[in-house]
C-alpha atoms as a PDB file:
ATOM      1  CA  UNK A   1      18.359   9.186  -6.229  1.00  0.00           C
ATOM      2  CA  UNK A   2      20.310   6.212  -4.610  1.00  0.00           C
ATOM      3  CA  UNK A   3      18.378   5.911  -1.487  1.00  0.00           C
ATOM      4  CA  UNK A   4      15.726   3.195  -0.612  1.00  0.00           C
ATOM      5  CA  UNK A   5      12.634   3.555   0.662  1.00  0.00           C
ATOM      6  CA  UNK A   6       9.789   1.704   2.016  1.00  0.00           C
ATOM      7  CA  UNK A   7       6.062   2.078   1.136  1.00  0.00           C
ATOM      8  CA  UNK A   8       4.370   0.004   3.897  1.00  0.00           C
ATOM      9  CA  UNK A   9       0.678  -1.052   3.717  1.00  0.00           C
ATOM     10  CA  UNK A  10      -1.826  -3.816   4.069  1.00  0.00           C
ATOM     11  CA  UNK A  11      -2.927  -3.793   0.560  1.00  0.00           C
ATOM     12  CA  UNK A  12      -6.214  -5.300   1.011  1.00  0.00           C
ATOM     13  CA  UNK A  13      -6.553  -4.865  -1.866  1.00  0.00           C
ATOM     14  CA  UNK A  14      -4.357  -2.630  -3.751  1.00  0.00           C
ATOM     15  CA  UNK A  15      -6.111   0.076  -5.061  1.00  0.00           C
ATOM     16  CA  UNK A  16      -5.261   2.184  -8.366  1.00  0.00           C
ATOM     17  CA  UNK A  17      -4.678   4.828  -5.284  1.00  0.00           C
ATOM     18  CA  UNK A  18      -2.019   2.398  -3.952  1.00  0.00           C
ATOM     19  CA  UNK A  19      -0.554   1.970  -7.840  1.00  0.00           C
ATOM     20  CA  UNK A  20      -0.140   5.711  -7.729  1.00  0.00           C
ATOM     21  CA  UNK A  21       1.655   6.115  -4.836  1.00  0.00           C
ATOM     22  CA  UNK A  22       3.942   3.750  -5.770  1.00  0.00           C
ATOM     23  CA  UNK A  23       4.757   5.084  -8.667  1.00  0.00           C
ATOM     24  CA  UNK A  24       5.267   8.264  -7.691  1.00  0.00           C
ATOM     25  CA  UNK A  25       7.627   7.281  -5.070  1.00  0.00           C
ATOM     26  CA  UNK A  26       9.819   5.138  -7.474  1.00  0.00           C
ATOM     27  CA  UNK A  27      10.455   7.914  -9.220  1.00  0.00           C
ATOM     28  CA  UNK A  28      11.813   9.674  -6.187  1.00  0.00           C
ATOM     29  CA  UNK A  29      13.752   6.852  -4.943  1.00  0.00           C
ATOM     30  CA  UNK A  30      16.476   4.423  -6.630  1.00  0.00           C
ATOM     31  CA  UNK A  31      14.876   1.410  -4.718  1.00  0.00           C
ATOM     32  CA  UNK A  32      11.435   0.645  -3.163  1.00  0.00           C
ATOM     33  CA  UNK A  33      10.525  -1.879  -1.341  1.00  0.00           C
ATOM     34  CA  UNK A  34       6.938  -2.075  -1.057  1.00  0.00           C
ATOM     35  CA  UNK A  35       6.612  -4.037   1.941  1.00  0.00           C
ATOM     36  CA  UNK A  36       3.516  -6.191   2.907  1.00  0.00           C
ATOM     37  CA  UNK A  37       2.052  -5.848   6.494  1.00  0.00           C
ATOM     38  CA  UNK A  38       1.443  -9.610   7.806  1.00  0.00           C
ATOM     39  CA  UNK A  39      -1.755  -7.707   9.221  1.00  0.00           C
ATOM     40  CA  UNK A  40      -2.422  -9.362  12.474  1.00  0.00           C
ATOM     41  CA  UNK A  41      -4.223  -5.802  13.743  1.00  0.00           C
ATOM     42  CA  UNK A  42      -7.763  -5.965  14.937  1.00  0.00           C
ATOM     43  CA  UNK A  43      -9.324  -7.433  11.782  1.00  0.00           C
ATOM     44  CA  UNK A  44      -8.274  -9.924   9.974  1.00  0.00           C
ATOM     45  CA  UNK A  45      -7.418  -8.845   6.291  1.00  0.00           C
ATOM     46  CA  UNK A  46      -9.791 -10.127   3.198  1.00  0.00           C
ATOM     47  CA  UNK A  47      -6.458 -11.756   1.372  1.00  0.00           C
ATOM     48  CA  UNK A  48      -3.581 -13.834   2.588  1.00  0.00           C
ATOM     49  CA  UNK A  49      -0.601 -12.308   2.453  1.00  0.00           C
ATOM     50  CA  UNK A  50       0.854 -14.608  -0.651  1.00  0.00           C
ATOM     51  CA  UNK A  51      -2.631 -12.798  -2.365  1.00  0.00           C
ATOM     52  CA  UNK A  52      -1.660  -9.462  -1.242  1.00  0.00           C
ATOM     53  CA  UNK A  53       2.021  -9.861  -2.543  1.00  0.00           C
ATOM     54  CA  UNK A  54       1.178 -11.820  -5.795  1.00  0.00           C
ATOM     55  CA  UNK A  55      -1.800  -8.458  -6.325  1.00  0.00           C
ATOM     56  CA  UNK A  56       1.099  -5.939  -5.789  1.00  0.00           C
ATOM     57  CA  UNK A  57       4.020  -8.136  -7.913  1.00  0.00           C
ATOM     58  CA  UNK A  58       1.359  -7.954 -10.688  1.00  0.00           C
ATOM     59  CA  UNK A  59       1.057  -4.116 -10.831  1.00  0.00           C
ATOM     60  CA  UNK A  60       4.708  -3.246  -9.877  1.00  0.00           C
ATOM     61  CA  UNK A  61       6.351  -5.695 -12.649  1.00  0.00           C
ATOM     62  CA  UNK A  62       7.159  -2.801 -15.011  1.00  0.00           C
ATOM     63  CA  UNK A  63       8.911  -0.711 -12.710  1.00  0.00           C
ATOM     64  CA  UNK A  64      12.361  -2.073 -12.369  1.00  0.00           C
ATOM     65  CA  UNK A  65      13.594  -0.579  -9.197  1.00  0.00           C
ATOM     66  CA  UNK A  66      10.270  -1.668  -7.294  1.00  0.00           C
ATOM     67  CA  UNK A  67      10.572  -4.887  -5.166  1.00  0.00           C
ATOM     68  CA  UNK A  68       7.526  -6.141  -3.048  1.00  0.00           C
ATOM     69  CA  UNK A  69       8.681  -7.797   0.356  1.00  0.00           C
ATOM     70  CA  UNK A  70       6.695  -8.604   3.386  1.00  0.00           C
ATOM     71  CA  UNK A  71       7.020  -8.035   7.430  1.00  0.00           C
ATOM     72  CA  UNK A  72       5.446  -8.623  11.017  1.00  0.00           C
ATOM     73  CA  UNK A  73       6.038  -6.597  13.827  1.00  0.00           C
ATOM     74  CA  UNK A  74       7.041  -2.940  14.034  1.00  0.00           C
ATOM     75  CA  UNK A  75       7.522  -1.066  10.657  1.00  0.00           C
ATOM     76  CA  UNK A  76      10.495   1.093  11.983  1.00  0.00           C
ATOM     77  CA  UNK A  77      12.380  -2.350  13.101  1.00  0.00           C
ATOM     78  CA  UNK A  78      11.750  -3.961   9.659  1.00  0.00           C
ATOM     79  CA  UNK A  79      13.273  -0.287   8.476  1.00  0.00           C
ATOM     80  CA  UNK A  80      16.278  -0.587  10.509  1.00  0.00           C
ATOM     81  CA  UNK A  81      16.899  -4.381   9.433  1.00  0.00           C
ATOM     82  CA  UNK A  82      16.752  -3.771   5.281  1.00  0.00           C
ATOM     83  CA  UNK A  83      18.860  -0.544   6.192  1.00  0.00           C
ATOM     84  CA  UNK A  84      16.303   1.932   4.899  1.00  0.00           C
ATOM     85  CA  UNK A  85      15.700   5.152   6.524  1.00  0.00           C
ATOM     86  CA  UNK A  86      12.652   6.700   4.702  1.00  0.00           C
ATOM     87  CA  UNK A  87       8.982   5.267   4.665  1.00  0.00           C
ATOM     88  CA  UNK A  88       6.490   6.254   2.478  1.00  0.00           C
ATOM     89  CA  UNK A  89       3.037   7.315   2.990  1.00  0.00           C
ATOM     90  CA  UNK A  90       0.267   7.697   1.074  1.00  0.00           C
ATOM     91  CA  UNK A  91      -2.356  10.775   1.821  1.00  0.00           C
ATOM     92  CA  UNK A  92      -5.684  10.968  -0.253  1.00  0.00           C
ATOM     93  CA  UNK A  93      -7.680  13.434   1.800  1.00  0.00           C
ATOM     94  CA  UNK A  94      -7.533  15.383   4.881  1.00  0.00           C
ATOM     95  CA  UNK A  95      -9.019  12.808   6.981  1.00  0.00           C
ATOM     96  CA  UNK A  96      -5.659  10.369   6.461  1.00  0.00           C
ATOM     97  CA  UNK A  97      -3.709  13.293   7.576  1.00  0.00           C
ATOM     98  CA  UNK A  98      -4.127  13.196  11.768  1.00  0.00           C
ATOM     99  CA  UNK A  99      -3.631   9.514  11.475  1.00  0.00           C
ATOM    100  CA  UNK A 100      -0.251   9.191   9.675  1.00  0.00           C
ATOM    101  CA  UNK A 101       0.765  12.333  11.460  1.00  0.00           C
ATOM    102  CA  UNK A 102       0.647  10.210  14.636  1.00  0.00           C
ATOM    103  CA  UNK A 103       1.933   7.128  13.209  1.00  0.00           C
ATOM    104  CA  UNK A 104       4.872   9.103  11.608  1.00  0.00           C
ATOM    105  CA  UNK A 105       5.706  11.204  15.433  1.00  0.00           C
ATOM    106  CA  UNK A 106       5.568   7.324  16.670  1.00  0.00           C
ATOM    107  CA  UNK A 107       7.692   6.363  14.404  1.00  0.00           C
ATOM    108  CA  UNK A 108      10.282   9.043  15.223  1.00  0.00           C
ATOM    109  CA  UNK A 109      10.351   8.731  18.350  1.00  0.00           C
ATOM    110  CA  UNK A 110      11.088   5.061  18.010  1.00  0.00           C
ATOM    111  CA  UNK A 111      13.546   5.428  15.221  1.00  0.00           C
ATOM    112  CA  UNK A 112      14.794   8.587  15.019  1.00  0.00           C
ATOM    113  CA  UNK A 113      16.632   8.642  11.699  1.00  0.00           C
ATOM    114  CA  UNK A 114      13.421   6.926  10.453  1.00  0.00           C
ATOM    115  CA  UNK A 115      11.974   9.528   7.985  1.00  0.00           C
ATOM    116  CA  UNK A 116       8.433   9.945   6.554  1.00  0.00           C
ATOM    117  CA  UNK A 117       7.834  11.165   3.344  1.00  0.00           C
ATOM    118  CA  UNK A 118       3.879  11.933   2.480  1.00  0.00           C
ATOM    119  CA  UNK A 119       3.296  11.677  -1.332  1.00  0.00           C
ATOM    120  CA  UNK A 120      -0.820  12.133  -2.268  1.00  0.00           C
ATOM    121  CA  UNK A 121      -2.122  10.087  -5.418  1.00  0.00           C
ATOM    122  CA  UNK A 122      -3.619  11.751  -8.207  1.00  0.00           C
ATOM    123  CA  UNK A 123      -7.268  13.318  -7.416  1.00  0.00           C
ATOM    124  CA  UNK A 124      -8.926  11.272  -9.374  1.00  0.00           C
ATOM    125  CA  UNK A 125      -8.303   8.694  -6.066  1.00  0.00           C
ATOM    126  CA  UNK A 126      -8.460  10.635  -3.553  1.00  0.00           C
ATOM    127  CA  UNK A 127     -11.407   8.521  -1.838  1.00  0.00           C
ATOM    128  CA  UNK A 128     -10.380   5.265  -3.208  1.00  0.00           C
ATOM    129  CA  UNK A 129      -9.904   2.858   0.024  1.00  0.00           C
ATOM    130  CA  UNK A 130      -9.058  -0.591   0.032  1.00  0.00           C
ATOM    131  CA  UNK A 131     -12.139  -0.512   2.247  1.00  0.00           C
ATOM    132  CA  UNK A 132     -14.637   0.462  -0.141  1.00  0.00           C
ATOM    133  CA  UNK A 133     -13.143  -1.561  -2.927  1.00  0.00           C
ATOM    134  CA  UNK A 134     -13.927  -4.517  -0.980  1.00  0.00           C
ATOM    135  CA  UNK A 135     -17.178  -3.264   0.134  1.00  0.00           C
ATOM    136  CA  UNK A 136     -18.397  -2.584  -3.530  1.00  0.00           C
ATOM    137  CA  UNK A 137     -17.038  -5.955  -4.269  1.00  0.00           C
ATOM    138  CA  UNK A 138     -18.729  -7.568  -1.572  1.00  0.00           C
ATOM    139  CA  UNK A 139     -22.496  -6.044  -2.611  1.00  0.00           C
ATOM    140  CA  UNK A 140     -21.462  -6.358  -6.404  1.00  0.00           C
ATOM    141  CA  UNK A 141     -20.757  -3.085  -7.702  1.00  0.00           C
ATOM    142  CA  UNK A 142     -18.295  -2.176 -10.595  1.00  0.00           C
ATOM    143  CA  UNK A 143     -14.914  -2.488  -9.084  1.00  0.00           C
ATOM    144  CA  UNK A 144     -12.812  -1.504 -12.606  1.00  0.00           C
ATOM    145  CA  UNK A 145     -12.341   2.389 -11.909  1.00  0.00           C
ATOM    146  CA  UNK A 146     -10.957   1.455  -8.260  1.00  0.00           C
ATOM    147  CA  UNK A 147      -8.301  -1.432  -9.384  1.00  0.00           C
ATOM    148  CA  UNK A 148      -6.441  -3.073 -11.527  1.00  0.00           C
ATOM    149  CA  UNK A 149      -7.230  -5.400 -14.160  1.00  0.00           C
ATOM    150  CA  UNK A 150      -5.678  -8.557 -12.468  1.00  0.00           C
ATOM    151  CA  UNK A 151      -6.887  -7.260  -9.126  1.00  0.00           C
ATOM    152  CA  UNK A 152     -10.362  -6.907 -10.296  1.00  0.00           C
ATOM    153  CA  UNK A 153     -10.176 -11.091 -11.385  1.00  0.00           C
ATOM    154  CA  UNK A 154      -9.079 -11.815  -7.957  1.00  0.00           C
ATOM    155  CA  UNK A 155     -11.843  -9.816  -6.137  1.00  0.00           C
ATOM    156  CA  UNK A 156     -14.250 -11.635  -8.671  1.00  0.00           C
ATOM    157  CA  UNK A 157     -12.865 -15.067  -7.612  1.00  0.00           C
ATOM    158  CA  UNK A 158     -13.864 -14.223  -3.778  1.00  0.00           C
ATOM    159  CA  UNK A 159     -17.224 -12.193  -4.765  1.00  0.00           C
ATOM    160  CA  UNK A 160     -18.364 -13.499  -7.832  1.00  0.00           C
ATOM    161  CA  UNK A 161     -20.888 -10.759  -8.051  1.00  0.00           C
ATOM    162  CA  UNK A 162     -18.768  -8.118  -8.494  1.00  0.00           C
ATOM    163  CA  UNK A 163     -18.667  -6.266 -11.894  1.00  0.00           C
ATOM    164  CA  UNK A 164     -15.214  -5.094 -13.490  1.00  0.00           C
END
């Protein structure tokens, strides 16, 4: 249990789904880095990336070998620069599968001692998305089954009709 791995996302927010996965995962590992996409893709993410690291240093403060880091550019070259050769991914349904199956060929072929490990959260959220959660929030819902406690006060600071 001495290797390291990366758990790479956007975290927009983190969901209890995201939680899960990185629990599981730093059980497996001796180290993981759960490392912060800058997000520049085709929308621009809800939280800055300070938010999105302070949300995840929150959640991940009891588990010791856990670090939360952050990176821009190509996931397999941010691999290859901490020295880490396994990335972890996070599947709740079938629907996730095609995508990360592509990312993860990708990612071989640019890297290939570059591993991906698939690790599913519990069932209970399965179809939690950082995408609904902000959704909910943004039309007011109850956010507190789909996050975290100090998550949940930050989506209420940016939608202050959201319920917990």
């Amino acid at each position: 249990m001495m290797s390291t791995a990366i758990y790479p996302g956007t975290f927009d927010p983190v969901t209890l789904g995201h939680e899960d996965v990185i629990e599981r995962a730093a059980r497996l590992f001796g180290r993981l880095t759960v490392a912060v996409s800058a997000g520049r893709g085709a929308k621009a993410p809800l939280f800055s990336l300070e938010e999105r690291m302070e949300m995840l240093r929150s959640v991940t403060a009891r588990l010791p070998n856990v670090e939360v880091a952050s990176f821009d550019g190509l996931l397999v070259d941010y691999a290859r620069a901490c020295g880490c050769t396994v990335l972890v991914r996070g599947l709740r349904a079938f629907s996730d599968f095609e995508y990360e199956f592509q990312m993860a060929l990708a990612n071989r072929k640019l890297a290939e001692d570059v591993e991906t490990v698939f690790l599913m959260p519990k069932a209970d959220y399965s179809y939690v998305s950082s995408s609904i959660v902000r959704e909910v929030a943004a039309l007011g819902g109850a956010i507190g089954e789909f996050v975290s406690p100090p998550v949940a006060a930050l989506l209420a600071r940016r939608f202050p009709q959201v319920k917990s």
